[in-house]
Protein backbone atom coordinates (compact mmCIF):
# COMPACT_ATOMS: atom_id res chain seq x y z
CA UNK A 1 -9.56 33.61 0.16
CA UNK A 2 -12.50 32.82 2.51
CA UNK A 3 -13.08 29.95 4.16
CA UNK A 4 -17.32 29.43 3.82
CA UNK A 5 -18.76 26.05 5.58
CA UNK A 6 -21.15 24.27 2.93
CA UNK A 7 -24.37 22.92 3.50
CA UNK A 8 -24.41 18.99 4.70
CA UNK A 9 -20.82 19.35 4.58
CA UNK A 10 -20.33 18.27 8.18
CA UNK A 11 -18.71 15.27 10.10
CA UNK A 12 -16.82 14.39 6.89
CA UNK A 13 -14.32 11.55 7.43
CA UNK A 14 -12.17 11.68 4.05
CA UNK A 15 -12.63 13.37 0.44
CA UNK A 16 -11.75 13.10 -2.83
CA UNK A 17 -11.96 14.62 -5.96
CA UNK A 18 -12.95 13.21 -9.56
CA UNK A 19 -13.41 15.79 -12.30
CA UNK A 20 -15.59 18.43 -10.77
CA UNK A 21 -17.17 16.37 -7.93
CA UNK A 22 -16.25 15.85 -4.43
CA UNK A 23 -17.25 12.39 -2.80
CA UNK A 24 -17.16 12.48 0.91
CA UNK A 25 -17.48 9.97 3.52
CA UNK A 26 -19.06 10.22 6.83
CA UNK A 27 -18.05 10.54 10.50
CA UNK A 28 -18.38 8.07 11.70
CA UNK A 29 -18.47 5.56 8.85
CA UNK A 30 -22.17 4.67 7.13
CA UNK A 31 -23.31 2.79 3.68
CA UNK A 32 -23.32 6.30 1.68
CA UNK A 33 -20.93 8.90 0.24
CA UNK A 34 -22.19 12.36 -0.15
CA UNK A 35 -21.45 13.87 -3.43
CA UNK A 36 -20.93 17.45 -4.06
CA UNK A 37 -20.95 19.12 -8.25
CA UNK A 38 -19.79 22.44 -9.30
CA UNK A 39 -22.39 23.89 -7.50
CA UNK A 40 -22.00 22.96 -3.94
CA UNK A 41 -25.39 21.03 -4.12
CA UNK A 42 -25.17 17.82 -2.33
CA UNK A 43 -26.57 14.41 -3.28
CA UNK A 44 -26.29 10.80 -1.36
CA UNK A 45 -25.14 7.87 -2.76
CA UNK A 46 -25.65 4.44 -1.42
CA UNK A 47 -22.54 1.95 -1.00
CA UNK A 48 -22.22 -1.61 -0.45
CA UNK A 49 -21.45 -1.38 3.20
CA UNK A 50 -19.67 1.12 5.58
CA UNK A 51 -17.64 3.33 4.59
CA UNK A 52 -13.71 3.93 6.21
CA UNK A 53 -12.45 6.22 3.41
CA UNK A 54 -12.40 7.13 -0.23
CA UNK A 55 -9.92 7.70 -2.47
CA UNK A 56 -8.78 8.34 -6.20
CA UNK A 57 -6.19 6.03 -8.23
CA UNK A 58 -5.73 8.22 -11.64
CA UNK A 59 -9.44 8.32 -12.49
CA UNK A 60 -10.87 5.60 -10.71
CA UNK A 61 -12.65 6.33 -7.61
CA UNK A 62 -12.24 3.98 -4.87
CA UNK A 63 -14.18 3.45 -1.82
CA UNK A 64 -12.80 1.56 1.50
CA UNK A 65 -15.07 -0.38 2.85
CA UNK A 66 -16.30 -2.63 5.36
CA UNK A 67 -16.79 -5.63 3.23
CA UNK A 68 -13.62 -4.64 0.86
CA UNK A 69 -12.54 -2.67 -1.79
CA UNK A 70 -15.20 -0.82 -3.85
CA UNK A 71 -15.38 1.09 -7.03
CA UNK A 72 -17.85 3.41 -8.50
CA UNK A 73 -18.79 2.49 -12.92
CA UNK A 74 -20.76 4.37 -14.52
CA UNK A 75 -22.53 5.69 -11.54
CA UNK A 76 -22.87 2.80 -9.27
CA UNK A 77 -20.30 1.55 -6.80
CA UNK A 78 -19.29 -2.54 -7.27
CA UNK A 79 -16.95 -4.16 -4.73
CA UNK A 80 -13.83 -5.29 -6.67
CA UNK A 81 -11.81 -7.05 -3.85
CA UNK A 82 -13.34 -8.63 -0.70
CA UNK A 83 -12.12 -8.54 2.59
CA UNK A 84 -12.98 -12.38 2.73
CA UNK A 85 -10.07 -12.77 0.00
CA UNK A 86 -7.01 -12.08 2.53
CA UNK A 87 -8.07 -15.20 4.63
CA UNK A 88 -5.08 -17.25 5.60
CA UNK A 89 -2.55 -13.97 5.03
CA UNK A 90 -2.94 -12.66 9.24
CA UNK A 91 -4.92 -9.39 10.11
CA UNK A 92 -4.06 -8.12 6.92
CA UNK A 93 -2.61 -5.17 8.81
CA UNK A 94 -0.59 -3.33 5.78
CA UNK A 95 2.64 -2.46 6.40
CA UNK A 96 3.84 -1.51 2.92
CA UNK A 97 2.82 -1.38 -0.81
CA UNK A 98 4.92 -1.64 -4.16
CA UNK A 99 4.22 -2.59 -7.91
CA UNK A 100 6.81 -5.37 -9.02
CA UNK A 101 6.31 -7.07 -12.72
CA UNK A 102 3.04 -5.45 -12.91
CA UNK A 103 1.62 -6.38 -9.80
CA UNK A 104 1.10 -4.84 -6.60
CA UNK A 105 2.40 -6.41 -3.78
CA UNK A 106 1.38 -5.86 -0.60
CA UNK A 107 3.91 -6.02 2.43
CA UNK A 108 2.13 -6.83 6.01
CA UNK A 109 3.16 -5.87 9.22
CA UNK A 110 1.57 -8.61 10.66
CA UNK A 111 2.54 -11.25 7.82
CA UNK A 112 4.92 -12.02 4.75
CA UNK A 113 3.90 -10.81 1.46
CA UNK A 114 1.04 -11.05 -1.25
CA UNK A 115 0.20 -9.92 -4.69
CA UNK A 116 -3.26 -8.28 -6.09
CA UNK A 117 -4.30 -10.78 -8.79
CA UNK A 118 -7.85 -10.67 -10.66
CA UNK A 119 -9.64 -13.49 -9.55
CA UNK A 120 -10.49 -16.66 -11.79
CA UNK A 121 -13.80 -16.94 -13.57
CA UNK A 122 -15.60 -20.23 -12.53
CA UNK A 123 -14.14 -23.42 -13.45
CA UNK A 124 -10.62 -22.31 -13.44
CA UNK A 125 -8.04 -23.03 -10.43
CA UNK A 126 -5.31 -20.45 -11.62
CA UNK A 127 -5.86 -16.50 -11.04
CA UNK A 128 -3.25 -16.53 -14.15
CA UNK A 129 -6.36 -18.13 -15.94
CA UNK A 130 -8.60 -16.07 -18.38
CA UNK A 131 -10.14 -13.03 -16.57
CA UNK A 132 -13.23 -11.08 -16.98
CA UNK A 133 -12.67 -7.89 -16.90
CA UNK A 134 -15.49 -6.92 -14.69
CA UNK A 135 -14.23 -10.02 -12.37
CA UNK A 136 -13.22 -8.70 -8.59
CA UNK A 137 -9.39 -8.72 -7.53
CA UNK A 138 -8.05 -11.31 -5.17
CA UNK A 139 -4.94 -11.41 -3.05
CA UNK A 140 -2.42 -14.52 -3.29
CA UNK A 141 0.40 -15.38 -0.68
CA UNK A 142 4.01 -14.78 -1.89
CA UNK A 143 5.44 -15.71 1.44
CA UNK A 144 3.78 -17.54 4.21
CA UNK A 145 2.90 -15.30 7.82
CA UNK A 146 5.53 -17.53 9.46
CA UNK A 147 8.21 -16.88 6.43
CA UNK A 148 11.46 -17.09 8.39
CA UNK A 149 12.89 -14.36 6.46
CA UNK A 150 10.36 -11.75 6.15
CA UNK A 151 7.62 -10.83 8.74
CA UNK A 152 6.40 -7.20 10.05
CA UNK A 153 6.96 -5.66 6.67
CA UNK A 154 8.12 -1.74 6.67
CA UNK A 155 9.34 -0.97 3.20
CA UNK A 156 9.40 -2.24 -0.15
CA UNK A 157 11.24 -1.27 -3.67
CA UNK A 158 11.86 -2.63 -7.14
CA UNK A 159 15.37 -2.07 -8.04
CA UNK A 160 17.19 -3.98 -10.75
CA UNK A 161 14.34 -6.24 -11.46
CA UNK A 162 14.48 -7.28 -7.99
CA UNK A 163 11.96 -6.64 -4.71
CA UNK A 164 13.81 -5.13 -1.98
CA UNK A 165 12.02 -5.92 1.24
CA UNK A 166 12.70 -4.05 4.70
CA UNK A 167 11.24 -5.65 7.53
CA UNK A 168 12.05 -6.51 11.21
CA UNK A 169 13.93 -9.69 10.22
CA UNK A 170 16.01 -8.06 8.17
CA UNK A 171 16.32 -6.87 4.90
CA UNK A 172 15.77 -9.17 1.91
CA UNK A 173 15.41 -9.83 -1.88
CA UNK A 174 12.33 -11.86 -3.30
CA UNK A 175 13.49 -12.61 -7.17
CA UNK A 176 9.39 -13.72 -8.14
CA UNK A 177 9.71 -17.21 -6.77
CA UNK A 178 12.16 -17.06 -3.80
CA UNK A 179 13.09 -14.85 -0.37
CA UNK A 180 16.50 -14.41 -0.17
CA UNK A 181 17.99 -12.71 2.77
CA UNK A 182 20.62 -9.54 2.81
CA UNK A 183 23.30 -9.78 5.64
CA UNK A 184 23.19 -6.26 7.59
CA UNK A 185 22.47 -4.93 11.09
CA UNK A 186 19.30 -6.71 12.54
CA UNK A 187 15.53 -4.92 11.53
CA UNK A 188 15.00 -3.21 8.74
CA UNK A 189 13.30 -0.07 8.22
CA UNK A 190 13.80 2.10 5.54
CA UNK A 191 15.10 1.42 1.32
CA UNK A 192 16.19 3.99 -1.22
CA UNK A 193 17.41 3.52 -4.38
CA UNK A 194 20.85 5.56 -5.17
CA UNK A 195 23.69 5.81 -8.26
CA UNK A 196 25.27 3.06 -6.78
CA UNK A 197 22.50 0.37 -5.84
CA UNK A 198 19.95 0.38 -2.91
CA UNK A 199 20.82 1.83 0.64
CA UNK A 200 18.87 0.63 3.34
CA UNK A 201 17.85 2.00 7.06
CA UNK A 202 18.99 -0.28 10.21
CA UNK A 203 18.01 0.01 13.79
CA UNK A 204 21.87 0.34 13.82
CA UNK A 205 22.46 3.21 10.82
CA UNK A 206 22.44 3.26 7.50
CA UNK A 207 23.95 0.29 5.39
CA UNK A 208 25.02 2.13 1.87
CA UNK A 209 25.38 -0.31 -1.28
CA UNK A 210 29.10 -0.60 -0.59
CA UNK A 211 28.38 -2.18 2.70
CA UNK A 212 29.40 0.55 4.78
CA UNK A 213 27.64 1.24 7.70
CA UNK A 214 26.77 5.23 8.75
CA UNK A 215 25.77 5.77 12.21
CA UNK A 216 25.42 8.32 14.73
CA UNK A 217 29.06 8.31 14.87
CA UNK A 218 29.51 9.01 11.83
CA UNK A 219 27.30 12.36 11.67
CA UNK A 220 23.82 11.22 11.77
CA UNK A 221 21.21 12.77 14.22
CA UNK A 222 20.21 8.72 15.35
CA UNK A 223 20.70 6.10 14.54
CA UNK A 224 17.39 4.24 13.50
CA UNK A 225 16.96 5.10 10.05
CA UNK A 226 13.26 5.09 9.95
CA UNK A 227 13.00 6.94 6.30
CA UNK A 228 15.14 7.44 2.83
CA UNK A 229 15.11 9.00 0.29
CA UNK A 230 17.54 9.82 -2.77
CA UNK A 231 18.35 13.27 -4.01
CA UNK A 232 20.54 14.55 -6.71
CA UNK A 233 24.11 13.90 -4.90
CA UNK A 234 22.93 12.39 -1.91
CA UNK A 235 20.96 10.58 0.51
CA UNK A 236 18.30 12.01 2.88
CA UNK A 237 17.90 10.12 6.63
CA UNK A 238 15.01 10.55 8.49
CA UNK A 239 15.92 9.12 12.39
């Protein structure tokens, strides 16, 4: 129940954990992770380039870097998706994440929306193309930046086969192939997925699958519905 510091175990940006080891970035950010075993001893290990933070995804260990997306195989870390890949798709500023059809698609604040797709080995155009496994991940516009219907990106959720996207044009549906707006009450915020179909969060309330609006009239502590989520029997607002 004491808390002890540990050697080297200064200035540490971000942590995470995989099996019995610690990896720990520095602060601020530099080429190397510090790992830590069982027994608190403390070894360096060199990454491609700077790095912002590190992270787990089931047992892969991911490292944010500089130049992109790295992981660490069989004790040396590999960049898997470049930075140089979300060229053309704005600052890349992410707004919000979701996995639709097996993908992940990636919402931007600054943009429309993309999907994580491994890249194509040489010779072929498609990323839907045969894939080497060891081949790096690439990211491929769904909608253009200046999509009319979706821009500045704040939520996303599959529901009924269908992405749900809230953003500050609005909420709307993308089926795969198109962008199809949902009529409601200006910027979008917030989606949650209830009995009865998807609810989403308004600058002006909460618009519930039956189209009815809830405001602060109706009970609510604001109206800007900046967070849902569903519970057994209800519906919890975050304003």
């Amino acid at each position: 129940g004491v808390l002890r510091p540990v050697q080297n175990g200064a200035n540490v940006g971000s942590i995470a954990a995989q099996g019995d080891r610690l990896f720990a970035t520095a602060d601020p950010p530099d080429a190397s992770l510090r790992r830590l075993d069982a027994a608190l001893a403390f070894q360096t290990e060199q990454v491609p380039s700077a790095v912002r933070r590190v992270f787990t995804v089931g047992d892969r260990l991911l490292a944010d870097t500089a130049l992109g997306l790295a992981e660490r195989s069989k004790g040396t870390w590999r960049l898997v998706s470049g930075r140089g890949a979300a060229e053309g798709l704005g600052n890349a500023h992410v707004g919000a994440l979701a996995r639709y059809r097996d993908r992940l698609v990636v919402g931007f604040f600054d943009g429309g929306l993309a999907e994580l797709v491994p890249a194509p080995l040489p010779g072929l155009d498609a990323p839907s193309g045969k894939v080497n496994a060891e081949a790096p991940m690439m990211l491929r516009a769904l909608t253009g930046p200046g999509s009319s219907q979706v821009w500045a990106v704040n939520a996303l959720l599959d529901a009924g086969g269908v992405l749900h996207v809230a953003s500050l044009r609005g909420a709307a549906r993308f089926d795969g192939s198109k962008v199809t707006a949902v009529e409601g009450s200006g910027a979008a915020f917030s989606l949650a997925r209830t009995r009865s179909g998807v609810a989403i969060g308004h600058g002006e309330g909460v618009l519930l699958p039956d189209r009815k609006l809830l405001s602060a009239f109706h009970g609510l502590p604001g109206n800007q519905a900046v967070a849902l989520a569903a519970v057994e029997g209800g519906l919890l607002v975050g304003t």
